[in-house]
Protein backbone atom coordinates (compact mmCIF):
# COMPACT_ATOMS: atom_id res chain seq x y z
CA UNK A 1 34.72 -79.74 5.13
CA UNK A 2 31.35 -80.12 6.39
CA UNK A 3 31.44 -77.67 8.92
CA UNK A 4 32.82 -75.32 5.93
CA UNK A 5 29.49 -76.03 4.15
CA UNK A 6 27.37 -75.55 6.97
CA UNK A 7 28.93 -72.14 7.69
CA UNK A 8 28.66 -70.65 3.81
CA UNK A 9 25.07 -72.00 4.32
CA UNK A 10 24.08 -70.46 7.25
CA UNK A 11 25.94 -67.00 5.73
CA UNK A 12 23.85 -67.13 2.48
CA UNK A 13 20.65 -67.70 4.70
CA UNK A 14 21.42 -64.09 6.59
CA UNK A 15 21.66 -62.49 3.20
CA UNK A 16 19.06 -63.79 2.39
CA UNK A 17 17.12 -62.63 5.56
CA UNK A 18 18.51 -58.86 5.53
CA UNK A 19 17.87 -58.55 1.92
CA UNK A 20 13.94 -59.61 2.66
CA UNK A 21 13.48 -56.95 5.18
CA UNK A 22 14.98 -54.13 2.87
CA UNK A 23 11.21 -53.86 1.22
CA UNK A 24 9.79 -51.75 4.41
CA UNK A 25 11.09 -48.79 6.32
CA UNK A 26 10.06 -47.92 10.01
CA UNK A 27 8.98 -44.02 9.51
CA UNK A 28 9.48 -42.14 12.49
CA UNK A 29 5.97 -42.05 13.49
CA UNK A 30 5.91 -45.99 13.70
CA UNK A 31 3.86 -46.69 10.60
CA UNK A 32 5.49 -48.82 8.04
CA UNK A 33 5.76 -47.39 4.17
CA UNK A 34 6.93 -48.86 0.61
CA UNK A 35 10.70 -47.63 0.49
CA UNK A 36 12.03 -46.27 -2.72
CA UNK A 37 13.71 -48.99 -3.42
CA UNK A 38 11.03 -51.35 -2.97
CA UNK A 39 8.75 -49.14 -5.24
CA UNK A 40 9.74 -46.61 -7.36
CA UNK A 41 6.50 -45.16 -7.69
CA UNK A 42 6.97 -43.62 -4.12
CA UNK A 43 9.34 -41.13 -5.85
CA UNK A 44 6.43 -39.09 -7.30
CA UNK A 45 4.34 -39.13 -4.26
CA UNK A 46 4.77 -36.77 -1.73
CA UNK A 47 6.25 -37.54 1.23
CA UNK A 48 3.97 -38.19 4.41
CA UNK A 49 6.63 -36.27 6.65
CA UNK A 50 6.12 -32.58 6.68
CA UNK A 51 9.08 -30.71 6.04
CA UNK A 52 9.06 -28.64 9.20
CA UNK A 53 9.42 -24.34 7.99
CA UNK A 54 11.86 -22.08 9.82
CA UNK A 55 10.04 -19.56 12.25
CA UNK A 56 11.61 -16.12 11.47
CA UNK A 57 11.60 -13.94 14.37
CA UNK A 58 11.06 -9.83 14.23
CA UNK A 59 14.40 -8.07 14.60
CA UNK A 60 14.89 -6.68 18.02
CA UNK A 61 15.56 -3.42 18.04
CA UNK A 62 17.03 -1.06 21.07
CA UNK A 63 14.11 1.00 21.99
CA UNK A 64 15.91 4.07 23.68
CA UNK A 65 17.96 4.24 20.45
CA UNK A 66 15.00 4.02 17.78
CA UNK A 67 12.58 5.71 20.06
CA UNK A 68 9.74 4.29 17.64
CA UNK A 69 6.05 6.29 18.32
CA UNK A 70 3.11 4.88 16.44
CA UNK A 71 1.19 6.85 17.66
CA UNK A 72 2.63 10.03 15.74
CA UNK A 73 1.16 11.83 13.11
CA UNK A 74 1.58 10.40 9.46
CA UNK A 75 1.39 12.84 6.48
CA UNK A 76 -1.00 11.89 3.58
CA UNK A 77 0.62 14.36 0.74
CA UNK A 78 -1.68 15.92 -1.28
CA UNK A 79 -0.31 16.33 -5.07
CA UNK A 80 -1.92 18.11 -8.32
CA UNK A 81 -0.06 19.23 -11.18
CA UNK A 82 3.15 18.27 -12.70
CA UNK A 83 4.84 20.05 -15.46
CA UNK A 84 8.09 20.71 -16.98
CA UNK A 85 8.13 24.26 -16.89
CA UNK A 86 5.26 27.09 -15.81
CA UNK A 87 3.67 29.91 -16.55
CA UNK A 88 1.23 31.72 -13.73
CA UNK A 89 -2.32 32.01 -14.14
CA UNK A 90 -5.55 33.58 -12.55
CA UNK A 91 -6.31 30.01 -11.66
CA UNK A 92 -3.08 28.67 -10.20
CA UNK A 93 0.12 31.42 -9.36
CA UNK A 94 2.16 27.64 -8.54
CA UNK A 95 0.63 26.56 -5.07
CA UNK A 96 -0.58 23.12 -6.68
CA UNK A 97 1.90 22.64 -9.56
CA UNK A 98 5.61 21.41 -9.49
CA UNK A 99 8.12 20.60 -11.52
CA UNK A 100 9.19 17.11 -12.58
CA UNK A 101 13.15 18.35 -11.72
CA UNK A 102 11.35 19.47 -8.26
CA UNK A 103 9.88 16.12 -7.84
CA UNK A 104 12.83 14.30 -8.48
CA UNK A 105 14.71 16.29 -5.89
CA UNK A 106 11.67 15.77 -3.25
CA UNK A 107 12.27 12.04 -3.72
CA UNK A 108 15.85 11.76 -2.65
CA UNK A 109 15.68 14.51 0.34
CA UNK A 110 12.33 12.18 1.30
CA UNK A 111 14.59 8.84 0.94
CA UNK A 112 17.14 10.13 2.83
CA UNK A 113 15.43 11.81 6.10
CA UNK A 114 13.54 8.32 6.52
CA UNK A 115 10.41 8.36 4.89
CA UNK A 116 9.23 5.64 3.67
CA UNK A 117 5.95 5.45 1.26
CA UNK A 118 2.64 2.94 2.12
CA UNK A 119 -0.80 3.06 0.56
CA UNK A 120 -3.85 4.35 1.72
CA UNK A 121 -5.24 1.00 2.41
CA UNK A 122 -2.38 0.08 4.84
CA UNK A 123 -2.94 3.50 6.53
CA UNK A 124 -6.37 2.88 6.97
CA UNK A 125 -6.52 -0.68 7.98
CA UNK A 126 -3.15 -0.20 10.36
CA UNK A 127 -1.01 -2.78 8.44
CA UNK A 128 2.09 -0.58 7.99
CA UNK A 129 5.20 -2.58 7.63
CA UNK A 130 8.00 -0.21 7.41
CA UNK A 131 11.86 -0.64 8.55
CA UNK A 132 11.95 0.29 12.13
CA UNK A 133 13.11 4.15 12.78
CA UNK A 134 11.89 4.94 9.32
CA UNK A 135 8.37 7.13 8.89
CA UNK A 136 5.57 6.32 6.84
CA UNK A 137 3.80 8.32 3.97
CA UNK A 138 1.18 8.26 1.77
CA UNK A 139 0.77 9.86 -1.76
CA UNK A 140 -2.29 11.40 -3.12
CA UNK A 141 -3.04 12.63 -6.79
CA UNK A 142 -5.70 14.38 -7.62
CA UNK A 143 -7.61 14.88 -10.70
CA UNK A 144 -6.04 12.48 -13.05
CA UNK A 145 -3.81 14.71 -14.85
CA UNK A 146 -1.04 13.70 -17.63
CA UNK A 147 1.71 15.09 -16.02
CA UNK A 148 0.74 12.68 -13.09
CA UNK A 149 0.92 9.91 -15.04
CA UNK A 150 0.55 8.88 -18.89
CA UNK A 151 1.43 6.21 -20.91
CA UNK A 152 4.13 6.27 -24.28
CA UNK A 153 4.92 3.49 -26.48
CA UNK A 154 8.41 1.79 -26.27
CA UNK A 155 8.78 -0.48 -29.05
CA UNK A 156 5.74 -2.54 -28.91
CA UNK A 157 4.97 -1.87 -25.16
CA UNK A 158 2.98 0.52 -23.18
CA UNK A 159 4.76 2.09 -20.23
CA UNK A 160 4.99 4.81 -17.91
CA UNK A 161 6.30 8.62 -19.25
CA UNK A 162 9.26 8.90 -17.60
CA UNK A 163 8.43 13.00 -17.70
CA UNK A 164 5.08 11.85 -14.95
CA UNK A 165 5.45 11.32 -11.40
CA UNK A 166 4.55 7.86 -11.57
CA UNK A 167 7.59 7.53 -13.93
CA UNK A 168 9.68 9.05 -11.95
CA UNK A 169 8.95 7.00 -8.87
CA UNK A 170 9.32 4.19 -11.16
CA UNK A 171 12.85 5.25 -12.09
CA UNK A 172 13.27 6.16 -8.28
CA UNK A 173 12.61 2.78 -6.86
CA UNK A 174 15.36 0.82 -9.46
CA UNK A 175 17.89 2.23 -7.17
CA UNK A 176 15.76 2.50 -4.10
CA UNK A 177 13.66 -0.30 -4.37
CA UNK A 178 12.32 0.63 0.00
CA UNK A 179 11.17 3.80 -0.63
CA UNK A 180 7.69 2.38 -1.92
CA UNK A 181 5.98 2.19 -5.30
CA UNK A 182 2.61 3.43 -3.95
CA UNK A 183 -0.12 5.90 -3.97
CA UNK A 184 -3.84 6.87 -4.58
CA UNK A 185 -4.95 8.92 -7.81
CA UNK A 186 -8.13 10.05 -7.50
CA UNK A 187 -10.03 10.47 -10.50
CA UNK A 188 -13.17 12.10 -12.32
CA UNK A 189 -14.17 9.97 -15.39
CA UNK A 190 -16.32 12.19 -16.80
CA UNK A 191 -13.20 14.13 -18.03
CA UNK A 192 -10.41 13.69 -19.54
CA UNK A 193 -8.02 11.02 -17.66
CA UNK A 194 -4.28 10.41 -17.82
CA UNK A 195 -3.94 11.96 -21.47
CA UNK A 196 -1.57 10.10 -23.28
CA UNK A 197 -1.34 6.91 -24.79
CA UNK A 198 -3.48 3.89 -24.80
CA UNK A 199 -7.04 3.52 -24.51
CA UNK A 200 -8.36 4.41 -20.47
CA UNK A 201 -8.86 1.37 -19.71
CA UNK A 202 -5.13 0.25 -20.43
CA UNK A 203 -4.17 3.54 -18.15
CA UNK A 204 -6.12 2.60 -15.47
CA UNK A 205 -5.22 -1.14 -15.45
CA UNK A 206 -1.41 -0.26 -15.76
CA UNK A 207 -1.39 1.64 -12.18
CA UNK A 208 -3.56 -1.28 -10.91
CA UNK A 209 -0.88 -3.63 -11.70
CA UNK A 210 1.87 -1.38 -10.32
CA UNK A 211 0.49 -1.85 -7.15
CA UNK A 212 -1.52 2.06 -6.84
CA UNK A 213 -4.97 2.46 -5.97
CA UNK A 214 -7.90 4.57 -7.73
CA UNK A 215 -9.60 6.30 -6.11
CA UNK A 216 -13.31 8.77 -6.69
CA UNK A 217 -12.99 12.52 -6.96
CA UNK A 218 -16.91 12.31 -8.68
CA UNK A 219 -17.78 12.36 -12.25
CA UNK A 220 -17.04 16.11 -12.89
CA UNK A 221 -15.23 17.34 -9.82
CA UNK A 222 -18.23 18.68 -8.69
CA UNK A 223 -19.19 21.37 -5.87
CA UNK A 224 -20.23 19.14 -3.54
CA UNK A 225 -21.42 22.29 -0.92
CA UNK A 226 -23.66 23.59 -3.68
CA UNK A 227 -25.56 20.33 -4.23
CA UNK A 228 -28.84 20.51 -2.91
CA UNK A 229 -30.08 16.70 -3.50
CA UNK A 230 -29.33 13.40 -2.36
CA UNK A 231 -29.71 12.08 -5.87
CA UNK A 232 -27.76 14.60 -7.68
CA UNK A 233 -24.87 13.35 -5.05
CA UNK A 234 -25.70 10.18 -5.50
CA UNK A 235 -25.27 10.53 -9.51
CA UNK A 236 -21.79 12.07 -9.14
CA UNK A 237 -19.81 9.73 -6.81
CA UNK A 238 -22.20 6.71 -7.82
CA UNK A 239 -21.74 7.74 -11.79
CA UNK A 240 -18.30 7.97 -11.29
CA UNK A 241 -18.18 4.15 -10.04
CA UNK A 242 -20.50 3.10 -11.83
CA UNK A 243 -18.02 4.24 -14.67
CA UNK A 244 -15.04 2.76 -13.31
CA UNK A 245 -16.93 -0.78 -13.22
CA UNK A 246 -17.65 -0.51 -16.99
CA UNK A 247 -13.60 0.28 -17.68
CA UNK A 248 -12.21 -1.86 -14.85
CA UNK A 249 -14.90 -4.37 -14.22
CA UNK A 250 -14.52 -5.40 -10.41
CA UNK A 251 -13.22 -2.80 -9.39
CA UNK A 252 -14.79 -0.99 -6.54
CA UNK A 253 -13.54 2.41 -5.15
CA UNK A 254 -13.10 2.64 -1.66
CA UNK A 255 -11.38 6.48 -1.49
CA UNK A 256 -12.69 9.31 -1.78
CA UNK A 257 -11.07 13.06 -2.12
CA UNK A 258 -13.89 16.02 -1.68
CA UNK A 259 -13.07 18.37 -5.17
CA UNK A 260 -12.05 21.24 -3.78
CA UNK A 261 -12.31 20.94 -0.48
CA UNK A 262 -15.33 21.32 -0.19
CA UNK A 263 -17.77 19.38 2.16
CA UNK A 264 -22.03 18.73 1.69
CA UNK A 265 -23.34 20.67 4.80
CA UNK A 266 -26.28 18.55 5.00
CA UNK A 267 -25.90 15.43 2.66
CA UNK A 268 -22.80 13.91 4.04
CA UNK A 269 -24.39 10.63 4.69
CA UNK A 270 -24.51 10.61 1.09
CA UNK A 271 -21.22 11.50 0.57
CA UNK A 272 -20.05 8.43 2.19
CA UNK A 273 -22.50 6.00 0.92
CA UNK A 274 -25.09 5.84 -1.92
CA UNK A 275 -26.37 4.14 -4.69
CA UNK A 276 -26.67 5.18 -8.38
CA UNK A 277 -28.62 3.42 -11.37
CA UNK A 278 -27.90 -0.28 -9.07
CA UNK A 279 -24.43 0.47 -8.28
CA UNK A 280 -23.44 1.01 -4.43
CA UNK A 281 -20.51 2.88 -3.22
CA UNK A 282 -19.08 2.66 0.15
CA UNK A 283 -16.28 5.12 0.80
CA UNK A 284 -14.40 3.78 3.81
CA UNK A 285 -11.59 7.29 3.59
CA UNK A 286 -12.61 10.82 2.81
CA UNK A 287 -9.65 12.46 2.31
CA UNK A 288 -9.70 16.42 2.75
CA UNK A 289 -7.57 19.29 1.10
CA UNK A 290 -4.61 19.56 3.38
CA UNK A 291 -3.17 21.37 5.59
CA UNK A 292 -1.64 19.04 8.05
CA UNK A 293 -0.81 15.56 8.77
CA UNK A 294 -3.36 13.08 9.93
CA UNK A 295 -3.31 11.11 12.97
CA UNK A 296 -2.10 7.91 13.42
CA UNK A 297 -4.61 4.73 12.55
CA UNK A 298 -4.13 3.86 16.55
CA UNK A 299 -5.08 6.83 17.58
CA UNK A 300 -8.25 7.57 19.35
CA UNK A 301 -8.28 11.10 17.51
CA UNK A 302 -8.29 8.69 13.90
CA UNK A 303 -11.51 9.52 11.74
CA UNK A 304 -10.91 7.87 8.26
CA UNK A 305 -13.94 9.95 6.98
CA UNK A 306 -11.78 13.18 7.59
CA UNK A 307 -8.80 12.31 7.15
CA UNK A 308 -6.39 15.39 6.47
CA UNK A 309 -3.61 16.06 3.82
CA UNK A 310 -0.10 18.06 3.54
CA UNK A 311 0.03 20.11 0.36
CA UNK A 312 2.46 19.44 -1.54
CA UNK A 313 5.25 21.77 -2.38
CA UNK A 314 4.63 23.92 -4.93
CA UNK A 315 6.44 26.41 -7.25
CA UNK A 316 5.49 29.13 -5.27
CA UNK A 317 5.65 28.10 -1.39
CA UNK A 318 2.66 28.42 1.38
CA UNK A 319 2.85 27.76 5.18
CA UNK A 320 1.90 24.69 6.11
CA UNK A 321 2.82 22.76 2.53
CA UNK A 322 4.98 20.14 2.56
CA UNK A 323 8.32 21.83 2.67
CA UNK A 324 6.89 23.39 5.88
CA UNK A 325 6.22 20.63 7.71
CA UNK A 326 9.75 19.36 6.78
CA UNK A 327 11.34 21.90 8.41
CA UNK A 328 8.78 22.33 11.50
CA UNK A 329 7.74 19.06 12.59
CA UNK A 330 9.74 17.12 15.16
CA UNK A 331 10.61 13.29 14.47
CA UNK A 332 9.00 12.72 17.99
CA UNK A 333 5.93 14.58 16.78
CA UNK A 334 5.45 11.42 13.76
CA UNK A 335 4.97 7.91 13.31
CA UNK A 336 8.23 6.22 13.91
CA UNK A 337 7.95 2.22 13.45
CA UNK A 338 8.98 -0.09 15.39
CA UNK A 339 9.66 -2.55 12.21
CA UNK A 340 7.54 -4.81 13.29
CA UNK A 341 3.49 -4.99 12.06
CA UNK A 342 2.84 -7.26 14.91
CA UNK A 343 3.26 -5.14 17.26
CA UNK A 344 2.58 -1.59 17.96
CA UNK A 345 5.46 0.59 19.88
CA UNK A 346 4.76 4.10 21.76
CA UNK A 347 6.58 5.98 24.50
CA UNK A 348 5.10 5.27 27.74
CA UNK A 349 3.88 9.09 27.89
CA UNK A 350 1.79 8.44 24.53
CA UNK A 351 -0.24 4.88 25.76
CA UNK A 352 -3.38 7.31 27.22
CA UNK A 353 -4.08 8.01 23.56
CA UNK A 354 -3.68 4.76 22.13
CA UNK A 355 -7.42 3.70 21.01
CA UNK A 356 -6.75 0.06 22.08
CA UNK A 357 -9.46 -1.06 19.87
CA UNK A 358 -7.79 -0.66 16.86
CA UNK A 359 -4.87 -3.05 17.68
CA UNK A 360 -6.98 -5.97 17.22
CA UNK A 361 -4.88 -9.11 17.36
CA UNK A 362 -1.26 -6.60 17.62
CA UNK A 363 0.69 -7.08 20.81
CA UNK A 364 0.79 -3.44 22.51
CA UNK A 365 4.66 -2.61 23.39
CA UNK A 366 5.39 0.76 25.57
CA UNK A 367 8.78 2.33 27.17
């Protein structure tokens, strides 16, 4: 009987014990912490073991079968007017206008031979991060016209006209969300911009939040060639920020398209860079009137201060538009990705003209 006793004692003793060291828990990294169950509080604290994250490596691709070039040309497409139907003028026989059927159609044949749209930013800076074997593109508007893009009321809301090309690509990317929502409208404030609904400001800020860029084109598409004065330059590209800042406040251009074409002979320092009534611009792309694609951001031909354009197709065709270059540029002859931004992929033939500058902190891949 008295050994019984002794034994239930020394049992309740070891419960006692076990349940006394329940109050701390040896963490991993030999400290000792409150458990829950000692103190509850310790549930809304955060825990002092980092939860480790998964590393996520770039697809490997076979190289022989995607035959990726980044060093290939890219083409920056160069768009003006968009309209339902047309009628020829003295001013435009259909070179720079298309149809919103047309564009529609240009979409899908795009989509489906590879291409793949960035912005101008990611051209510029080299971050293009496109599935591997597919090409990059950039869109350019110029002029700010309605059938570009203008706003309608839906109920309460402000949105996109589906008859614009920004509507279109909208309606585009539901079903082909890849292709890209992106592009650069360049615009002269001094005129009439996006006609349509909604005050400017709401026009301007609704591509902003799509993810497109704006872009200066000067206050009054000017004829840059026939300026004779700094600060008449100055007053057209610096007016024309200057403006932007009072309708998007923040909001500094960093694109510029020449109107027309056209080039200052002897002022181009001022074309780049200026000043107007306090307010500095600092165009880091000129983009010219096209008439072929522009070389790759890599390359050591790339001069973001002349950087060409690809008309686009237009109601009545021209060599070298678009549709041209379609048909008579080889897929060796562009910028195929690799699918990886890291990294930056051409045939062993092409390295010579890599400018190895540019790739920064990008590991350089040939074959």
């Amino acid at each position: 009987m008295k050994k019984m006793l002794i034994s239930k004692l020394f049992l309740l003793l070891s419960i006692i014990v076990l349940l006394s060291g329940c109050g701390k828990v040896n963490e991993p990294d030999g400290n000792i912490v409150n458990s829950p169950q000692k103190d509850m509080t310790d549930q809304q604290k955060p825990s002092t073991i980092p939860t480790p994250m998964p590393s996520v490596a770039p697809t490997q691709i076979d190289l022989e079968k995607v035959k990726p070039n980044e060093m290939g040309k890219i083409m920056v497409v160069m768009f003006h007017n968009f309209v339902e139907s047309f009628t020829p003028s003295k001013w435009d026989k259909g070179e720079y206008t298309t149809t919103f059927s047309s564009f529609e159609k240009l979409l899908g044949e795009l989509y489906e031979k590879g291409y793949r749209l960035i912005s101008l930013d990611d051209y510029l800076n080299n971050n293009i991060n496109v599935p591997a074997g597919t090409i990059p593109m950039v869109f350019t508007f110029d002029d700010g016209t309605d059938g570009q893009f203008s706003l309608v009321k839906e109920g309460d809301k402000l949105v996109a006209n589906k008859k614009s090309a920004v509507g279109i690509i909208e309606e585009f990317n539901k079903t082909h969300p890849d292709f890209g929502l992106k592009g650069t409208f360049f615009v002269n404030l001094g005129g009439e911009t996006f006609k349509g609904e909604g005050t400017l400001p709401e026009r301007l800020q609704y591509l902003i939040d799509k993810g497109f860029d704006i872009g200066n084109h000067t206050m009054n598409h000017a004829h840059l060639n026939e300026i004779k004065t700094a600060e008449k330059i100055n007053e057209e590209i610096g007016g024309n920020q200057k403006k932007m800042l009072e309708l998007i406040p923040g909001y500094n251009f960093k694109f510029f398209s020449l109107p027309f074409g056209q080039a200052s002979k002897n002022l181009k320092e001022h074309v780049v860079r200026g000043q107007y009534q306090g307010v500095s611009y600092d165009n880091k792309i000129i983009v010219e009137v096209g008439w072929d694609p522009a070389h790759s951001p890599v390359s050591k031909n790339f001069d973001p201060l002349s950087t060409h354009r690809v008309r686009s197709s237009g109601i009545k065709p021209v060599d070298a538009d678009l549709e041209w270059w379609l048909k008579n540029m080889s897929r060796s002859e562009q910028y195929v990705s690799d699918g990886n931004p890291q990294t930056v992929t051409v045939p062993e033939v092409k390295k010579d003209g890599v400018n190895l500058d540019s790739l920064k902190d990008k590991k350089f891949i040939t074959y």
